[in-house]
Protein backbone atom coordinates (compact mmCIF):
# COMPACT_ATOMS: atom_id res chain seq x y z
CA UNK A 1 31.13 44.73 135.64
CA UNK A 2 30.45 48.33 135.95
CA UNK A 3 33.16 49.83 138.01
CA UNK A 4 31.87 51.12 141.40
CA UNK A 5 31.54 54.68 141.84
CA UNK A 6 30.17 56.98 145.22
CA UNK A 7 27.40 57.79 142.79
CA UNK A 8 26.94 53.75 141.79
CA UNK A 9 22.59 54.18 143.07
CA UNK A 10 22.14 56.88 140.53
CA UNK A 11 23.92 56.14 137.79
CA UNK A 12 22.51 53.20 136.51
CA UNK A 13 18.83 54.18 136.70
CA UNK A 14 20.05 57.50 134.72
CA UNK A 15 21.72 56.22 132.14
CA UNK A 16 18.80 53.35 131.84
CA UNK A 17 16.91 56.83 131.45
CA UNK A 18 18.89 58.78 128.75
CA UNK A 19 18.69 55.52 126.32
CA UNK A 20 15.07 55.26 126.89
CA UNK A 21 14.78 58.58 126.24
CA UNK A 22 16.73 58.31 122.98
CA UNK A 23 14.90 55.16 122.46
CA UNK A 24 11.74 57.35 121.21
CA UNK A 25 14.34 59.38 118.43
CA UNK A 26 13.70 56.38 115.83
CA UNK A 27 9.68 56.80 115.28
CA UNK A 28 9.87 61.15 115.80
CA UNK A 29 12.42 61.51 113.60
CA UNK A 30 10.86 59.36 110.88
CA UNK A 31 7.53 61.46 111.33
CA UNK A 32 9.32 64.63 111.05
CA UNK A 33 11.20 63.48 107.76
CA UNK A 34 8.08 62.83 106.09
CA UNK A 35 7.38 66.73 106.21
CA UNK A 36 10.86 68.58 106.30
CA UNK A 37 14.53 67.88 104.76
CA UNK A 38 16.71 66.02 107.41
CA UNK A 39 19.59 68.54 108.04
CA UNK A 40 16.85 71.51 108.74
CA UNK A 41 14.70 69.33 110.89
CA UNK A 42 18.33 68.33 112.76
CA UNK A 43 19.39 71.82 113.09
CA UNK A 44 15.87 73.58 113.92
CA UNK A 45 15.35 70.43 116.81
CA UNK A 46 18.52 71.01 118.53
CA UNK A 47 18.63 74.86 117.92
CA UNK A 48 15.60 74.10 120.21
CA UNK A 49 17.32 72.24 122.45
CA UNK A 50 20.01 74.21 123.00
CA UNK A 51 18.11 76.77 123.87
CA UNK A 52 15.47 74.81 126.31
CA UNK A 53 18.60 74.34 128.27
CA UNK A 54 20.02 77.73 128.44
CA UNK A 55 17.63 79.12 131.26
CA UNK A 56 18.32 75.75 133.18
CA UNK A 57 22.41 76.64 133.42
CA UNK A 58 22.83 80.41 133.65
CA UNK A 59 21.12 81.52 130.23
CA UNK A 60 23.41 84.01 128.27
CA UNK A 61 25.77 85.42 130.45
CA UNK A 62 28.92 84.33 130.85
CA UNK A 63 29.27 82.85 127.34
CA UNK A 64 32.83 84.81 126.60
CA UNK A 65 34.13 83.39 129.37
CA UNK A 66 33.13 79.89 128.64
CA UNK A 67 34.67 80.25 125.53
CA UNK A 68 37.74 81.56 126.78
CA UNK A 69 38.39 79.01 129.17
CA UNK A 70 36.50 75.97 127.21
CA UNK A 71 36.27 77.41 123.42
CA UNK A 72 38.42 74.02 122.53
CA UNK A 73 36.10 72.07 124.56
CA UNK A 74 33.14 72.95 123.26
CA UNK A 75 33.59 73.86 119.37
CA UNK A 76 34.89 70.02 119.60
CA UNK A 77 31.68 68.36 121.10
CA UNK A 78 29.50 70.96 118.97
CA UNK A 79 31.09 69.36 115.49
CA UNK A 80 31.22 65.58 116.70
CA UNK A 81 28.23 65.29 119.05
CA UNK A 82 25.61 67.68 117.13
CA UNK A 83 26.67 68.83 113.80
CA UNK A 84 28.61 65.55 112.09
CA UNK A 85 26.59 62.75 114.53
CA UNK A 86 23.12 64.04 113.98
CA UNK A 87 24.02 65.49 110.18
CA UNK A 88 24.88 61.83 109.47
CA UNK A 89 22.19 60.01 111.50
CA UNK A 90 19.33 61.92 109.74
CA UNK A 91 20.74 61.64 106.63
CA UNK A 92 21.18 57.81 107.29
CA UNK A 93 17.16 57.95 108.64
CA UNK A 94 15.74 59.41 105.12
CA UNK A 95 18.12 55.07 103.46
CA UNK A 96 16.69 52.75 106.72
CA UNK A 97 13.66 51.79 108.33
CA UNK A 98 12.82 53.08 111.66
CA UNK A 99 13.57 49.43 112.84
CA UNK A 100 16.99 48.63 111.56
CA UNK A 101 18.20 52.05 112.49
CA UNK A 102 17.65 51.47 115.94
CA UNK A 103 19.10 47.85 115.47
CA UNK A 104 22.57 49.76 113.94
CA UNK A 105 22.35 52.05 117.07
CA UNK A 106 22.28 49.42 119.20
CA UNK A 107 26.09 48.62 117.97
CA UNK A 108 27.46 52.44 119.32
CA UNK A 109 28.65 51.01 122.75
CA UNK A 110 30.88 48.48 120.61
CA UNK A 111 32.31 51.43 118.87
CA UNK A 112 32.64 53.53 122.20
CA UNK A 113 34.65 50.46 123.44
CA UNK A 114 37.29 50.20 120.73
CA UNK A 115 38.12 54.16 120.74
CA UNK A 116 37.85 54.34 124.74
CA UNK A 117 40.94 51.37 124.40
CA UNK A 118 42.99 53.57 122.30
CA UNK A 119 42.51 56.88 124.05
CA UNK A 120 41.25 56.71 127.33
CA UNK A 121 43.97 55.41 130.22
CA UNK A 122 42.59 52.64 132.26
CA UNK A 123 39.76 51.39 129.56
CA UNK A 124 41.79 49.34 127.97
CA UNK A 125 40.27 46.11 126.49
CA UNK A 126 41.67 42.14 127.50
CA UNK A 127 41.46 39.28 124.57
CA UNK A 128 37.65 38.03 125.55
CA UNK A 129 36.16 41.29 125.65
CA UNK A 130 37.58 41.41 122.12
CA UNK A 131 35.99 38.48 121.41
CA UNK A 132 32.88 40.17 122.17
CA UNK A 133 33.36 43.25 120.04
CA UNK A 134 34.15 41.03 117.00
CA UNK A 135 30.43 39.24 117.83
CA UNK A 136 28.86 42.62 118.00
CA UNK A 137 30.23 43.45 114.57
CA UNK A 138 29.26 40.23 113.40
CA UNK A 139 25.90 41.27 114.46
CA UNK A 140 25.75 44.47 111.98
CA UNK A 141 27.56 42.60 109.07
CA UNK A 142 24.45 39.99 109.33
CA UNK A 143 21.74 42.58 109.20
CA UNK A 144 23.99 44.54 106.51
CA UNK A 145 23.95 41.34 104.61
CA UNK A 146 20.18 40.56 105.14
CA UNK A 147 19.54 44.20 103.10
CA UNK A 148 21.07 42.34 100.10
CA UNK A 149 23.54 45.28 99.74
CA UNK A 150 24.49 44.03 95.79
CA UNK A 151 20.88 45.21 94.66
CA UNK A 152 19.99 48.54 94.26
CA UNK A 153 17.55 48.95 96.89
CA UNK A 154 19.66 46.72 99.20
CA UNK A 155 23.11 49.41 98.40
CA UNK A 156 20.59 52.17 99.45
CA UNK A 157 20.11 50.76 102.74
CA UNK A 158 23.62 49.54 103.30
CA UNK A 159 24.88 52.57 102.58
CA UNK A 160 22.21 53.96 105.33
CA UNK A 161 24.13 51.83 107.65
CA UNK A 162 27.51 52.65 107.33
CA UNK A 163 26.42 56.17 107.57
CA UNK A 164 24.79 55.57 111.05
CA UNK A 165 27.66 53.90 112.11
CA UNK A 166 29.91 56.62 111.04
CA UNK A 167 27.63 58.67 113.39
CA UNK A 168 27.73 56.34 116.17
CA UNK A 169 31.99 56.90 115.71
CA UNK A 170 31.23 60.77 116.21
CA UNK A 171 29.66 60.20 119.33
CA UNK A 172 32.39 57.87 121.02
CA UNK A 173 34.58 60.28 120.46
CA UNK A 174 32.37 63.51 121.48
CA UNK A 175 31.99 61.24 124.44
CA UNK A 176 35.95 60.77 125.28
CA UNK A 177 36.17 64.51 124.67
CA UNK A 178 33.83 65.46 127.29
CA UNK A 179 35.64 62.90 129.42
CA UNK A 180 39.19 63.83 129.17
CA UNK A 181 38.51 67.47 128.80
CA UNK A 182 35.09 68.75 129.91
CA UNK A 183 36.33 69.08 133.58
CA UNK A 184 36.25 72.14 134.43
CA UNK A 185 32.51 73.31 132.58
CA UNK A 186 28.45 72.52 133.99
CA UNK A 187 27.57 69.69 131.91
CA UNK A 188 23.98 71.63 131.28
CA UNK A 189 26.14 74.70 129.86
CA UNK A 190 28.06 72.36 127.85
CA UNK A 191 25.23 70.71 126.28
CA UNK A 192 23.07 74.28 125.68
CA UNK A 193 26.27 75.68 123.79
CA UNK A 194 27.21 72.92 121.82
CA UNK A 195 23.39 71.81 121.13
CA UNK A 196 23.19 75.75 120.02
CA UNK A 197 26.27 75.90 117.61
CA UNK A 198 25.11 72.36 116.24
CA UNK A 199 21.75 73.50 115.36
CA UNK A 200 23.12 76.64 113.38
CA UNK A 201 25.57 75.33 111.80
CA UNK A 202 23.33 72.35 110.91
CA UNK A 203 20.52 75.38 109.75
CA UNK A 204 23.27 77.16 107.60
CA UNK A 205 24.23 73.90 105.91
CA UNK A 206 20.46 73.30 104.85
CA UNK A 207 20.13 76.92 103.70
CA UNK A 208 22.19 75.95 100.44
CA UNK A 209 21.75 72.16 100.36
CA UNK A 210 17.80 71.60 100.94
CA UNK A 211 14.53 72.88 100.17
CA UNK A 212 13.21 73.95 103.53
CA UNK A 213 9.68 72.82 104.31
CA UNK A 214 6.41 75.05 103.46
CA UNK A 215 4.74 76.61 106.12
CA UNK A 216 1.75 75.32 107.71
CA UNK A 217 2.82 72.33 108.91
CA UNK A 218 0.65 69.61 110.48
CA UNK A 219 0.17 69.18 114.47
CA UNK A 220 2.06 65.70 114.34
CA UNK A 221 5.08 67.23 112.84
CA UNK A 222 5.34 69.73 115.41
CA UNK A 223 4.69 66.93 118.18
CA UNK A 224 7.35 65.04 116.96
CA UNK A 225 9.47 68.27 116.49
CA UNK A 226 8.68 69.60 120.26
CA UNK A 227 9.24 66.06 121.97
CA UNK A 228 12.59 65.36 120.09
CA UNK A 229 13.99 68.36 121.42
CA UNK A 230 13.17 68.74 124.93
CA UNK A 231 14.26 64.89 124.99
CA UNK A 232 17.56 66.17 123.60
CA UNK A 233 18.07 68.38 125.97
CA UNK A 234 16.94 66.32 128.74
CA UNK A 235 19.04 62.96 127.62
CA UNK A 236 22.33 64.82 126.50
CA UNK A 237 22.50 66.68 129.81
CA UNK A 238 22.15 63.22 132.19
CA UNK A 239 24.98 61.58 129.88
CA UNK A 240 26.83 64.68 130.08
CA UNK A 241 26.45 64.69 133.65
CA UNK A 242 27.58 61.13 134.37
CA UNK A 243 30.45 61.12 131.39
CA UNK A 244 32.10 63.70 134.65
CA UNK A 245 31.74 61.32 137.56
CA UNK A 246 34.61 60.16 138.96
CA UNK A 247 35.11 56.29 138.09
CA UNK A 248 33.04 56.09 135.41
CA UNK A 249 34.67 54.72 132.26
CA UNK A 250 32.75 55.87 128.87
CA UNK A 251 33.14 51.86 127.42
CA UNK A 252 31.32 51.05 130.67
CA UNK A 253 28.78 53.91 130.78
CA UNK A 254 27.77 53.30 127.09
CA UNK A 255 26.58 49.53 127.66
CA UNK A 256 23.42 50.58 128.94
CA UNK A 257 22.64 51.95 125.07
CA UNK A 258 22.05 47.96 123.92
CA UNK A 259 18.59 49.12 125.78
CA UNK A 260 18.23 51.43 122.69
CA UNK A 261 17.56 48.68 119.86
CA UNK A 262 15.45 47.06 121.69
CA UNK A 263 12.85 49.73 122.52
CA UNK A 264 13.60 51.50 119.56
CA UNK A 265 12.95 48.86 117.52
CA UNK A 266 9.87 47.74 119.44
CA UNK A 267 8.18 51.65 119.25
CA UNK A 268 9.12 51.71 115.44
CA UNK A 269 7.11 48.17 114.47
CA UNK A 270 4.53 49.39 117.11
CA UNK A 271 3.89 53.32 115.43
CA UNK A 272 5.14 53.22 111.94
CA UNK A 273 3.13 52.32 109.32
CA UNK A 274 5.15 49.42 106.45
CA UNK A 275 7.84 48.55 109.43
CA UNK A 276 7.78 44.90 111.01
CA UNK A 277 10.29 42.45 112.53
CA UNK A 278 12.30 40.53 109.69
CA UNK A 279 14.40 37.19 111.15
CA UNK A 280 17.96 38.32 110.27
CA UNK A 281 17.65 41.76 111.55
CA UNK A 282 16.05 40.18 114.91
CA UNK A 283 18.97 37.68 114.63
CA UNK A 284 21.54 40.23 114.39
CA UNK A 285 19.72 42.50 117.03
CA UNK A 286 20.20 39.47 119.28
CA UNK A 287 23.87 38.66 118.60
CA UNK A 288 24.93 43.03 118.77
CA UNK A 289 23.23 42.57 122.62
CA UNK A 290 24.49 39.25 123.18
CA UNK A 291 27.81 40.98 122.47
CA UNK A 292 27.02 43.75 124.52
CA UNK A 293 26.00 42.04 127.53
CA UNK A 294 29.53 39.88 127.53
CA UNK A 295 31.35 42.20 127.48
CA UNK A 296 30.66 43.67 130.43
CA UNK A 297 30.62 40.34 132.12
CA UNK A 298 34.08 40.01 131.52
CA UNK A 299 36.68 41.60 134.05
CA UNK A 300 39.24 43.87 133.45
């Protein structure tokens, strides 16, 4: 069960919110891949974000003394949570369907689980919750194995997966950073700075590894490029926010992110042209939230 906090009304419905919100990543980032390389689309969307957030926590002043007393802190989260997840999960976007990404996602509060055991105090996990885990991870080596990984278009895709899931590792522990060590900092001003450094250092890495798109570009690339990074901003703040309340475990918090294969998958057979359900994806969909959901119905 979730553990009970003073803020136990709000944080449910907000996390609920954050993974819908990064529910809608699958489809925009697929749209925006079809007209720009995936590490300058990354770094120009959260370059974006980080600076849609700036106004909304104290804009530029102040930022020596953040770094002074949180440089660690926040050059940390900026390389796991912005530069290496989202470096990885784009470049794992351009090998997988829409779909099956969000299906892969969908496995990230697993992963959260087993670090959060080995490095957070008091998350530790008994013998059925790691039960669960191991049916969870059953879950991705059944849609890994319905890509049939020993053909060539089936390694492509496999590959696709271990790289989001290699992304998925970056954010559990971006998440334990922020709560072990992002005490003392706005969770807002957190998320502008290391949203910020992200996106340049994501920019600078396309500069000499990609051809950058030619300018114009059409009105649904920059609706998918506007909406991914105001929902950026918007979902990594609220998860910042409740990573810092008191009681809240990050194993616990990051069960509400089974919501994200779900609707993620749903929006991308809804919106993307070629993409429709397949039975051993759906079958391994349902055992990753089967998983999930036991889990957390297992006491501490």
């Amino acid at each position: 069960m979730i553990t009970k906090t003073p803020h136990d009304k709000t944080t449910v419905p907000l996390a609920i919110l954050a993974c819908l919100l990064w529910s809608t990543a699958f489809v925009g980032i697929k749209v925006g891949l079809r007209y720009a390389s995936p590490w300058f689309f990354a770094g120009t969307r959260f370059l974006l974000s980080g600076l849609l957030l700036f106004p909304l926590s104290g804009g530029l002043k102040n930022i020596r003394s953040d770094f002074r007393q949180h440089g660690k802190t926040i050059m940390i989260v900026a390389l796991l949570q912005t530069f290496l997840l989202y470096g990885l999960f784009y470049t794992g976007m351009t090998l997988v369907d829409g779909a099956l990404a969000a299906i892969i996602i969908g496995a990230s509060p697993l992963v959260s689980a087993v670090l959060a055991h080995h490095y957070m105090e008091g998350d530790k996990q008994n013998p059925k919750r790691m039960i669960s885990l191991i049916v969870g991870f059953g879950g991705v080596v059944l849609i890994s194995l319905s890509r049939a990984p020993w053909s060539a278009a089936g390694f492509r895709e496999t590959l696709g997966i271990g790289i989001l899931l290699l992304g998925s590792t970056c954010a559990a522990g971006a998440n334990i950073i922020v709560a072990k060590s992002g005490k003392g900092m706005k969770p807002m001003r957190l998320s502008a700075l290391q949203f910020t450094l992200g996106g340049v250092a994501l920019i600078l890495l396309s500069r000499f590894t990609e051809s950058w798109p030619v300018l114009p570009l059409p009105g649904v690339y920059w609706a998918a490029f506007l909406w991914l990074s105001f929902m950026s901003a918007a979902a990594m703040s609220i998860w910042f926010i409740l990573l810092r309340r008191p009681g809240v475990k990050v194993s616990e918090l990051n069960i509400w992110k089974f919501i994200m294969p779900v609707f993620g998958a749903a929006l991308a057979w809804t919106f993307l042209p070629g993409e429709s359900p397949a039975l051993l994806p759906v079958l391994g969909m349902v055992l990753v939230a089967l998983s999930v959901l036991g889990y957390f119905r297992v006491q501490q």
